[in-house]
Every structure is written in structure tokens, then in C-alpha cells.
PDB file of N, CA and C in Angstrom:
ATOM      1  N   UNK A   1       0.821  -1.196   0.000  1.00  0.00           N
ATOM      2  CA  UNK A   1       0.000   0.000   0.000  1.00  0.00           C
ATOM      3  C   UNK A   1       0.863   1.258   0.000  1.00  0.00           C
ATOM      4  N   UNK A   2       2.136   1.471   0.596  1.00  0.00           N
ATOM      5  CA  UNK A   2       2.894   2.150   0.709  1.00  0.00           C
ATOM      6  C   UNK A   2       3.579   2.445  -0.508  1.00  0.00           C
ATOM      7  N   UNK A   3       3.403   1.492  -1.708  1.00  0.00           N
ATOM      8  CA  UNK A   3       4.509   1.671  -2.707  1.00  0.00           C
ATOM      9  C   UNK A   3       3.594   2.469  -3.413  1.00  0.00           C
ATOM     10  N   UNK A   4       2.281   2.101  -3.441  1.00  0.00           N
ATOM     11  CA  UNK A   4       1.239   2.701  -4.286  1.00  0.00           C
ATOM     12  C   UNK A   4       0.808   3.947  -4.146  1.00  0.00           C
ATOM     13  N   UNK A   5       0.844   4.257  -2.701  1.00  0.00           N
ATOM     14  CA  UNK A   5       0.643   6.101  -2.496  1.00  0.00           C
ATOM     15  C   UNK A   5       2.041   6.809  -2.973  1.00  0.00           C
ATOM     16  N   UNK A   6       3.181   6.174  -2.821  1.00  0.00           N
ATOM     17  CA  UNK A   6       4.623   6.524  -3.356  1.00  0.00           C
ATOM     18  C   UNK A   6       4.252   6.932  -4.664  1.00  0.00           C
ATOM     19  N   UNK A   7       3.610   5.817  -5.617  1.00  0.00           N
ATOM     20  CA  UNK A   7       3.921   6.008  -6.718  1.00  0.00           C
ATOM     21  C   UNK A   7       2.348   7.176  -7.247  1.00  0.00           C
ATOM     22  N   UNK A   8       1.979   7.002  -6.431  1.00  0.00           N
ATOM     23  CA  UNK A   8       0.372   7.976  -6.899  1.00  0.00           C
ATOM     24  C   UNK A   8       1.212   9.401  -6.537  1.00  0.00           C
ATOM     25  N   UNK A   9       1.763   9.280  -5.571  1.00  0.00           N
ATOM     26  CA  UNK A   9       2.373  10.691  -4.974  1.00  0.00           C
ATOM     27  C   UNK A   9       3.265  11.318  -6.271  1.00  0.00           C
ATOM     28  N   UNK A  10       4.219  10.497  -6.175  1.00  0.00           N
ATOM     29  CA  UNK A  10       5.022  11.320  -7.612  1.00  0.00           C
ATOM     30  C   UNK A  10       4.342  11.562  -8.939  1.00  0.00           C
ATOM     31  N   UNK A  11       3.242  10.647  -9.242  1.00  0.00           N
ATOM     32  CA  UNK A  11       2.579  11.145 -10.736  1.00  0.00           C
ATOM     33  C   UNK A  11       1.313  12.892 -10.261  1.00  0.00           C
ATOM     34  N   UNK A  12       0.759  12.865  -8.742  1.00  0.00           N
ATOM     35  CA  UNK A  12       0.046  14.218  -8.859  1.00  0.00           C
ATOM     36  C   UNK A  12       1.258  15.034  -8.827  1.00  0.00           C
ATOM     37  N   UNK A  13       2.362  14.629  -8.280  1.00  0.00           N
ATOM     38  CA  UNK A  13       3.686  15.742  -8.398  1.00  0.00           C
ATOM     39  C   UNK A  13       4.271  16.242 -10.019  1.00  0.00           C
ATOM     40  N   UNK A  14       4.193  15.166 -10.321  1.00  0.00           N
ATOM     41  CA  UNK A  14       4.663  15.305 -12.118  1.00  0.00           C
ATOM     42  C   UNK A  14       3.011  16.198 -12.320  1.00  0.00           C
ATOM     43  N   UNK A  15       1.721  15.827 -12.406  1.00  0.00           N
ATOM     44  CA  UNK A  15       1.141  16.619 -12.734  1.00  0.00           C
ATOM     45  C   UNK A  15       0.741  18.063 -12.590  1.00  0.00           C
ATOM     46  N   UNK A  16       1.058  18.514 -11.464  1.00  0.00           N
ATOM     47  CA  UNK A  16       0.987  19.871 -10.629  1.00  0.00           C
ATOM     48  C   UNK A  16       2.099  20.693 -11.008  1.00  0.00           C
ATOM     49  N   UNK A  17       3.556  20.226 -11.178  1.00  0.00           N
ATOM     50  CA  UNK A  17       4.585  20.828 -11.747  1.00  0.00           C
ATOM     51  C   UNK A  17       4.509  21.223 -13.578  1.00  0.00           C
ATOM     52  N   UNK A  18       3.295  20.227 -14.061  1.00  0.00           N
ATOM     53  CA  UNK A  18       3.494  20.672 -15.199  1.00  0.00           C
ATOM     54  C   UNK A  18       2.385  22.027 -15.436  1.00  0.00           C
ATOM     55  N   UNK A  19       1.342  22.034 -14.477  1.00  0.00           N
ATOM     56  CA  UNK A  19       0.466  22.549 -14.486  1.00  0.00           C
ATOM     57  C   UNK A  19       0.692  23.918 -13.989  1.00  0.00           C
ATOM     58  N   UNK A  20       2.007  24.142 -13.293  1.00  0.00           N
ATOM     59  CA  UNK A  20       2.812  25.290 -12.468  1.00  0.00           C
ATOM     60  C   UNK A  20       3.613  25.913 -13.591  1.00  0.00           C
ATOM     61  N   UNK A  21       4.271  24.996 -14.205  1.00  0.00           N
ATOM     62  CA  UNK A  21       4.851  25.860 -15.523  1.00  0.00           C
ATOM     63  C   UNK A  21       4.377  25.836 -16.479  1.00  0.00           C
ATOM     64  N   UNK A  22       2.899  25.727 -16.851  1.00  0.00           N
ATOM     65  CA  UNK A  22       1.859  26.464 -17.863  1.00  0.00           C
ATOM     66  C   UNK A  22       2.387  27.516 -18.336  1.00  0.00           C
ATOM     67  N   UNK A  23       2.307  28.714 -17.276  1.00  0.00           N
ATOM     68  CA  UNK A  23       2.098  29.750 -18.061  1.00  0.00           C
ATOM     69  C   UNK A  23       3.202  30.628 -18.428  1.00  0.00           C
ATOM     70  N   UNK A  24       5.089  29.949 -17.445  1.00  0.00           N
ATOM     71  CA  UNK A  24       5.944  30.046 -17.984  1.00  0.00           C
ATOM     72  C   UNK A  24       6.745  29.864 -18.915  1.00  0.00           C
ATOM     73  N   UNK A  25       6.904  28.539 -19.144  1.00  0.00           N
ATOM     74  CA  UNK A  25       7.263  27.679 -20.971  1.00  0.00           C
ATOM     75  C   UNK A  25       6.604  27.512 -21.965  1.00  0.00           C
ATOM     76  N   UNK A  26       7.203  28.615 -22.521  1.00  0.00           N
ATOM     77  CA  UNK A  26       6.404  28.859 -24.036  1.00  0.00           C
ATOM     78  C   UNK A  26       7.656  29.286 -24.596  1.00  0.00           C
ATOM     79  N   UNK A  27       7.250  29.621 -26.343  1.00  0.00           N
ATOM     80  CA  UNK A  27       8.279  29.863 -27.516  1.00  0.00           C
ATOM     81  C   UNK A  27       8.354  31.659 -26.807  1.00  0.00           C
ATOM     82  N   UNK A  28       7.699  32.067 -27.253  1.00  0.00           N
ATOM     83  CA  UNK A  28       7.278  33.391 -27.093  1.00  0.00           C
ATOM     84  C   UNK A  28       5.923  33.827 -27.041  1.00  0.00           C
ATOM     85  N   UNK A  29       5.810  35.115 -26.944  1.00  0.00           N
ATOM     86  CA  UNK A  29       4.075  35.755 -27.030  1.00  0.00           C
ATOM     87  C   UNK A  29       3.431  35.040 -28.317  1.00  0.00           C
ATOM     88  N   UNK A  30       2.118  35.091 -27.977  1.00  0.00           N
ATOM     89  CA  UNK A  30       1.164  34.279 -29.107  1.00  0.00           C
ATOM     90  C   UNK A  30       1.140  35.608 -29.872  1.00  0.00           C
ATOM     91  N   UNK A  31       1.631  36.884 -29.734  1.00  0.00           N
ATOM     92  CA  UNK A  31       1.105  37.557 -31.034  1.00  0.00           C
ATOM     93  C   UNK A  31       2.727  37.155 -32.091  1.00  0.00           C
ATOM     94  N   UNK A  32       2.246  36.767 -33.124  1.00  0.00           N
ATOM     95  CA  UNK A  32       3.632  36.742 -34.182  1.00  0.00           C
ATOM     96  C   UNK A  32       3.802  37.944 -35.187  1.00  0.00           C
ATOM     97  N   UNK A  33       4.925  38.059 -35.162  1.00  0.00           N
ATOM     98  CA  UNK A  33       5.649  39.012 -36.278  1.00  0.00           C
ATOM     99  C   UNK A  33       5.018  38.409 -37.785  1.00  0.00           C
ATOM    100  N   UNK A  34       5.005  39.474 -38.997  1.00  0.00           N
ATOM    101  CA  UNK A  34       4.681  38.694 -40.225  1.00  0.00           C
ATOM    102  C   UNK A  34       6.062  37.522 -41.053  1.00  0.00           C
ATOM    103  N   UNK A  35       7.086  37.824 -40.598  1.00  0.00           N
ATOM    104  CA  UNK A  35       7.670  36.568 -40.413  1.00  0.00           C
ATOM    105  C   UNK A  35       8.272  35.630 -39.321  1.00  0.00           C
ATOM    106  N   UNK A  36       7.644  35.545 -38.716  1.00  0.00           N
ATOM    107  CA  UNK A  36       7.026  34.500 -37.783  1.00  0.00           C
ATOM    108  C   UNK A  36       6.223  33.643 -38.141  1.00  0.00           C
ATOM    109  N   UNK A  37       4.934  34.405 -38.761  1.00  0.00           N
ATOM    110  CA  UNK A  37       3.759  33.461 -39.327  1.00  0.00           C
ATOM    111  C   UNK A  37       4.713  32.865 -40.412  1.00  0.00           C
ATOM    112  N   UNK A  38       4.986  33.370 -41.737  1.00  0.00           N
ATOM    113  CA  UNK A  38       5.452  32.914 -42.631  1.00  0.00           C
ATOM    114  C   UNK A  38       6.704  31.715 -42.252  1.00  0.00           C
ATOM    115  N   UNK A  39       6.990  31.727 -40.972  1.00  0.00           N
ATOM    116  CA  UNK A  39       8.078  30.586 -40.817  1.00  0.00           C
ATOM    117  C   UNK A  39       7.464  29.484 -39.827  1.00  0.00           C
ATOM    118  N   UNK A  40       6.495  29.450 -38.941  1.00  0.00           N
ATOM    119  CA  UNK A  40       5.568  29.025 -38.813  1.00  0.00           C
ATOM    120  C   UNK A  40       4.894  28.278 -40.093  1.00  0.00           C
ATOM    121  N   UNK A  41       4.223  28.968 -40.939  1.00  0.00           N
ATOM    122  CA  UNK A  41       3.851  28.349 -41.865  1.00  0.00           C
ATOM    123  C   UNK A  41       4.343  27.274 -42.477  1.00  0.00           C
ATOM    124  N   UNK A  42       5.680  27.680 -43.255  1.00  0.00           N
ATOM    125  CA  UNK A  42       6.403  26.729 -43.643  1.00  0.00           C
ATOM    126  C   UNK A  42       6.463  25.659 -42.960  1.00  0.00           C
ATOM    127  N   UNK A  43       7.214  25.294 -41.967  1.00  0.00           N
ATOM    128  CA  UNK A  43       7.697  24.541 -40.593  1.00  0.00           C
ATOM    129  C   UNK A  43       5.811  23.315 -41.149  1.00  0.00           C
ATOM    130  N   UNK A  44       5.294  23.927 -40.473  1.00  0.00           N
ATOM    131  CA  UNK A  44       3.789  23.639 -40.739  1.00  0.00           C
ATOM    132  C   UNK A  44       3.372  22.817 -41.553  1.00  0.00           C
ATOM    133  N   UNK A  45       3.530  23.846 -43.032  1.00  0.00           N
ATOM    134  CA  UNK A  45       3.436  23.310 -44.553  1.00  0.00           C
ATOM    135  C   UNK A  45       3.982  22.143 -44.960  1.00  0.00           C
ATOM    136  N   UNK A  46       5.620  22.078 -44.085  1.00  0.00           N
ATOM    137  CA  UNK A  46       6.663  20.902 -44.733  1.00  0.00           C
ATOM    138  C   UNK A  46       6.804  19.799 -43.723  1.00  0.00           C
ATOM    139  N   UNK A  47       5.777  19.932 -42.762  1.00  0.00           N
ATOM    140  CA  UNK A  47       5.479  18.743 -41.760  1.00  0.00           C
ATOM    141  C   UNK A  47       4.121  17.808 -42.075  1.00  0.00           C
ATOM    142  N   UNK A  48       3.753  18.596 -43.032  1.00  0.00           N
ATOM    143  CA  UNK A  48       1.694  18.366 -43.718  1.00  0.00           C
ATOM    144  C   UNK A  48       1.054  18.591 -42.299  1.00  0.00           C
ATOM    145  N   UNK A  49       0.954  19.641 -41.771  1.00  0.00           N
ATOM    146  CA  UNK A  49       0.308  20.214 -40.908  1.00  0.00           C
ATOM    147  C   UNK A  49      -0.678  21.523 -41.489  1.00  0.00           C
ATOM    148  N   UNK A  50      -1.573  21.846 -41.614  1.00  0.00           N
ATOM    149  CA  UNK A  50      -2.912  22.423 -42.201  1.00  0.00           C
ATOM    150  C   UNK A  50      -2.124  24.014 -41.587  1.00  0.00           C
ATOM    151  N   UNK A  51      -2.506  23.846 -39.904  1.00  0.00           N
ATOM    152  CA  UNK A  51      -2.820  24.650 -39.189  1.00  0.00           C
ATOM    153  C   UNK A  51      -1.376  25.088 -38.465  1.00  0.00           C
ATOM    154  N   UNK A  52      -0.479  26.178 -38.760  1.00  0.00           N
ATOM    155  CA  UNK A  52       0.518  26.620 -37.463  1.00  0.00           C
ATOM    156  C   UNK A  52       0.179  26.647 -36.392  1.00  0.00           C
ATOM    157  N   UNK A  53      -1.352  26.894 -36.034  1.00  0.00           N
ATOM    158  CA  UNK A  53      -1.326  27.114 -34.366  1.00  0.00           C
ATOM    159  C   UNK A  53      -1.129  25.585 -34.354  1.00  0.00           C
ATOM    160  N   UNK A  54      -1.342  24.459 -34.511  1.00  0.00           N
ATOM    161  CA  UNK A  54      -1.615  22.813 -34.355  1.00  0.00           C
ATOM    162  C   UNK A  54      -0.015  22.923 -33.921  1.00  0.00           C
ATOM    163  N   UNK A  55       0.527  23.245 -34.718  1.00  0.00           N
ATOM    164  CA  UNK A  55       2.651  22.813 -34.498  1.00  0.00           C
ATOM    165  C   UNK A  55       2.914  23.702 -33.374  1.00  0.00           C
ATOM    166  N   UNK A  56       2.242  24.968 -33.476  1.00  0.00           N
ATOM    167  CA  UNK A  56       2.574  25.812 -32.026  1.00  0.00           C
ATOM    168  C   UNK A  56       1.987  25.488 -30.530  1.00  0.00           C
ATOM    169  N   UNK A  57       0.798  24.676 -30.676  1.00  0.00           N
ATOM    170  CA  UNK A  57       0.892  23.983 -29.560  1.00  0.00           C
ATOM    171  C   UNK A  57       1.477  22.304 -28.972  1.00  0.00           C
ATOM    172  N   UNK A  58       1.582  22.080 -30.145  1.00  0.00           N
ATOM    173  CA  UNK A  58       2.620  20.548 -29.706  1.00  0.00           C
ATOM    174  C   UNK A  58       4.196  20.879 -29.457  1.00  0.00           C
ATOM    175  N   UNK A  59       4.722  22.157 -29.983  1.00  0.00           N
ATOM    176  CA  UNK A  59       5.802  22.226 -29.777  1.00  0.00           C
ATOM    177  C   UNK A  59       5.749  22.785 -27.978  1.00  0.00           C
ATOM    178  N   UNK A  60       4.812  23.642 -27.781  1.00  0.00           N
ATOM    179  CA  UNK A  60       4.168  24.133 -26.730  1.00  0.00           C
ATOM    180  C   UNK A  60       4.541  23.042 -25.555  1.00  0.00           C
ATOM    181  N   UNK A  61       3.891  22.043 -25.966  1.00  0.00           N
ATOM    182  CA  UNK A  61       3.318  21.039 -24.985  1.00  0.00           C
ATOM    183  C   UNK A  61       4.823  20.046 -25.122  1.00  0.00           C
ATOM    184  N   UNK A  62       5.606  20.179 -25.995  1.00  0.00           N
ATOM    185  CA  UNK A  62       7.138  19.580 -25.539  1.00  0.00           C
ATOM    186  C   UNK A  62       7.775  20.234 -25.075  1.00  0.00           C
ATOM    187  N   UNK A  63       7.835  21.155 -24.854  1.00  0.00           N
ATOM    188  CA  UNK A  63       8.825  22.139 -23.849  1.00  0.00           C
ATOM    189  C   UNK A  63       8.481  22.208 -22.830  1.00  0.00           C
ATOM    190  N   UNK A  64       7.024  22.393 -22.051  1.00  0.00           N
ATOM    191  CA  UNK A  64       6.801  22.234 -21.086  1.00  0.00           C
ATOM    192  C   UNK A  64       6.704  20.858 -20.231  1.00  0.00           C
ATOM    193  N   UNK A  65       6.576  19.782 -21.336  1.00  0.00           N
ATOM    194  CA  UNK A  65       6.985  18.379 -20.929  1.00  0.00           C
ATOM    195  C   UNK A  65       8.211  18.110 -20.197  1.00  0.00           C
ATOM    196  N   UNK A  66       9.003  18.774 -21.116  1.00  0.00           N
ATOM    197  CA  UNK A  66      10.442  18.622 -21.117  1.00  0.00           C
ATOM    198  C   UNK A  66      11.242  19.578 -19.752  1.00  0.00           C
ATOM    199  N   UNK A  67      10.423  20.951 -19.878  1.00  0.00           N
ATOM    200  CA  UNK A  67      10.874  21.370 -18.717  1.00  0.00           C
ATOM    201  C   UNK A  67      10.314  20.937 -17.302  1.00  0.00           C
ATOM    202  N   UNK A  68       9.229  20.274 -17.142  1.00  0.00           N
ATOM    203  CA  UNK A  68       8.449  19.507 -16.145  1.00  0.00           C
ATOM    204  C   UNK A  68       9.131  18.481 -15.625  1.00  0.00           C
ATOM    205  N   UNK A  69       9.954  17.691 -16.430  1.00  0.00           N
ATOM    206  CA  UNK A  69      10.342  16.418 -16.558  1.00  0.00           C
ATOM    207  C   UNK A  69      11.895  17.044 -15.630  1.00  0.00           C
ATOM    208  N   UNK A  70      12.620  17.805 -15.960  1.00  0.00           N
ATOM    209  CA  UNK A  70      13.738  18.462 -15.748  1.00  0.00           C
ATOM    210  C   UNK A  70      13.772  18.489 -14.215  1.00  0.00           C
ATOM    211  N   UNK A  71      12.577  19.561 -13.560  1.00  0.00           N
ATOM    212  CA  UNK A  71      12.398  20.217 -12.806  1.00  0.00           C
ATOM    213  C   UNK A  71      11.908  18.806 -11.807  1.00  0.00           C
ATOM    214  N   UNK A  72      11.501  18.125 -11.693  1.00  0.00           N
ATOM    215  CA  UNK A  72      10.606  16.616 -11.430  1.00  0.00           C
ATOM    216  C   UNK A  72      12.265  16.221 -11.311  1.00  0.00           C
ATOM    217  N   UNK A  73      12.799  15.821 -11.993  1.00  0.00           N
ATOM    218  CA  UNK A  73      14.563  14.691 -12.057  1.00  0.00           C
ATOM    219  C   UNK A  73      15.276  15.616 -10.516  1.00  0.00           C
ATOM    220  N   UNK A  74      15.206  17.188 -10.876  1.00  0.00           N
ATOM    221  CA  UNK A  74      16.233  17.825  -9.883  1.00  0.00           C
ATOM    222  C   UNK A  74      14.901  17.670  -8.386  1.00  0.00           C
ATOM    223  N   UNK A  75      13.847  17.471  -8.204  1.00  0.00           N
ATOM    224  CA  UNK A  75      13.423  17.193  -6.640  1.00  0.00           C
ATOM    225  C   UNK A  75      13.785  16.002  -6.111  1.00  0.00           C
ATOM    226  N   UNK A  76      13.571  14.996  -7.629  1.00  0.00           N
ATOM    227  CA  UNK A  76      13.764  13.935  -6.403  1.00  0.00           C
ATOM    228  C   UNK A  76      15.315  13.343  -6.680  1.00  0.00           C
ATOM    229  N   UNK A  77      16.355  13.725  -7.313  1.00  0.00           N
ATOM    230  CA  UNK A  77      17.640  13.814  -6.746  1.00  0.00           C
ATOM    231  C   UNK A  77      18.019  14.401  -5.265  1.00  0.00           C
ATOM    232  N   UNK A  78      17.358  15.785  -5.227  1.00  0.00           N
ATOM    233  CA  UNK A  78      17.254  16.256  -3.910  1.00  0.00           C
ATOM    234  C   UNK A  78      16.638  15.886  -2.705  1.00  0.00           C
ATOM    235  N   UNK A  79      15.344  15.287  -3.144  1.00  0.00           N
ATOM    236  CA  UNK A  79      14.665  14.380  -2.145  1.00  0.00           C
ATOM    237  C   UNK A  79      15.710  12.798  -1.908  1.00  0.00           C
ATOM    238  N   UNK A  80      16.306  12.302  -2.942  1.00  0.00           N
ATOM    239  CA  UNK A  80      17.358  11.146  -2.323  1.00  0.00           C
ATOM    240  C   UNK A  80      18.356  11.640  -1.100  1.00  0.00           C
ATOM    241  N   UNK A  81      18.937  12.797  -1.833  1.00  0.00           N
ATOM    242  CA  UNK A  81      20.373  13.470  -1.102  1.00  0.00           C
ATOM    243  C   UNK A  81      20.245  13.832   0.385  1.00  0.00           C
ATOM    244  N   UNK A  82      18.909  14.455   0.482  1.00  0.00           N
ATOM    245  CA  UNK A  82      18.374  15.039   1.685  1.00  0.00           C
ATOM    246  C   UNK A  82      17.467  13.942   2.577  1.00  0.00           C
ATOM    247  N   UNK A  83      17.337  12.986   2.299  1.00  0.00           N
ATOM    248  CA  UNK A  83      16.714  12.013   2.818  1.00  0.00           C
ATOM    249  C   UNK A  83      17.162  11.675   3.866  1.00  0.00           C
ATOM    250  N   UNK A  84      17.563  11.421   5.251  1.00  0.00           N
ATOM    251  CA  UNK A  84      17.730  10.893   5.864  1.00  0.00           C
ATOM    252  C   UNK A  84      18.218   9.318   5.996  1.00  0.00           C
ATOM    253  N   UNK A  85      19.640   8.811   6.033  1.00  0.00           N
ATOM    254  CA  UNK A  85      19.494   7.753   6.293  1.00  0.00           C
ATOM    255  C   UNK A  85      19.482   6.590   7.475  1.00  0.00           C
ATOM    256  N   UNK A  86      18.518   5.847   6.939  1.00  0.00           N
ATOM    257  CA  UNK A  86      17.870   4.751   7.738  1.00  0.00           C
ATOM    258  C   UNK A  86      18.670   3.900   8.144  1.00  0.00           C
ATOM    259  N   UNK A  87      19.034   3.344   9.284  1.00  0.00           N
ATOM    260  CA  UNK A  87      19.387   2.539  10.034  1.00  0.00           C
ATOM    261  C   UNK A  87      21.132   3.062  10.709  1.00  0.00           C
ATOM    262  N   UNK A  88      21.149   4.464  10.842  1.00  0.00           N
ATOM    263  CA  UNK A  88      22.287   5.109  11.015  1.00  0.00           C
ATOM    264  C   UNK A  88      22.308   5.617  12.504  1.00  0.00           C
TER     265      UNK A  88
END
């Protein structure tokens, strides 16, 4: 039962951290320059993607993966280091 709140514990942690850097990790502002769009586009065009916003939010949603994932590796390195050890 113990391994299972362990492991429930770290996935609402992975979820809350990604949900914390929402509104920090991004490319830049959603307003784009006119070449921005046009490179956007392309990017877009030469992936067979219809829509730039579609590539601007999956790229969206890997960076903040990625920085979630980052930020998640450095707690619980720190949570090992700082741990207390048992039977000392």
C-alpha cells in the first residue's frame, strides 16, 4: 500500500509541476511578427500540418513536458540526497 501512495504521490507531483509551468514555458508571445507566421507556416506546410497554431501547440506542450520532466529529475535527486538515512 505504501509503494502505491509513493507512486500515486510522484505522478500528482509530475502533474501539478506541469500545471505550475503552464504559463511560464512557451516559444514566445502568441502575437507573431509577419515573419514569424510565414516561418511558422512553412515549418507547418513541410510537416503536412494544415494549421501553425496545431505545431505551435505541440511544440508548446514539448517544452513544457520537457521542462516539467527536468524540474521533477532535480526534486527527487534532492529528495534522495536530503533524505535521511535509515538505520544510522
Amino acid at each position: 500500500m505504501a509503494t502505491l501512495a509513493r507512486r500515486v504521490l510522484k505522478v500528482v507531483l509530475f502533474c501539478g509541476l506541469f500545471r505550475l509551468l503552464l504559463p511560464y514555458v512557451h516559444p514566445y508571445p502568441v502575437e507573431w511578427t509577419e515573419s514569424e507566421s510565414r516561418a511558422w507556416l512553412h515549418v507547418a506546410n513541410w510537416l503536412g500540418i494544415r494549421d501553425p497554431d496545431d505545431l505551435f501547440f505541440w511544440v508548446t506542450v514539448a517544452m513544457n513536458l520537457t521542462a516539467t520532466t527536468l524540474v521533477y529529475m532535480a526534486i527527487m535527486k534532492l529528495w534522495r540526497w536530503y533524505r535521511p538515512k535509515r538505520g544510522a
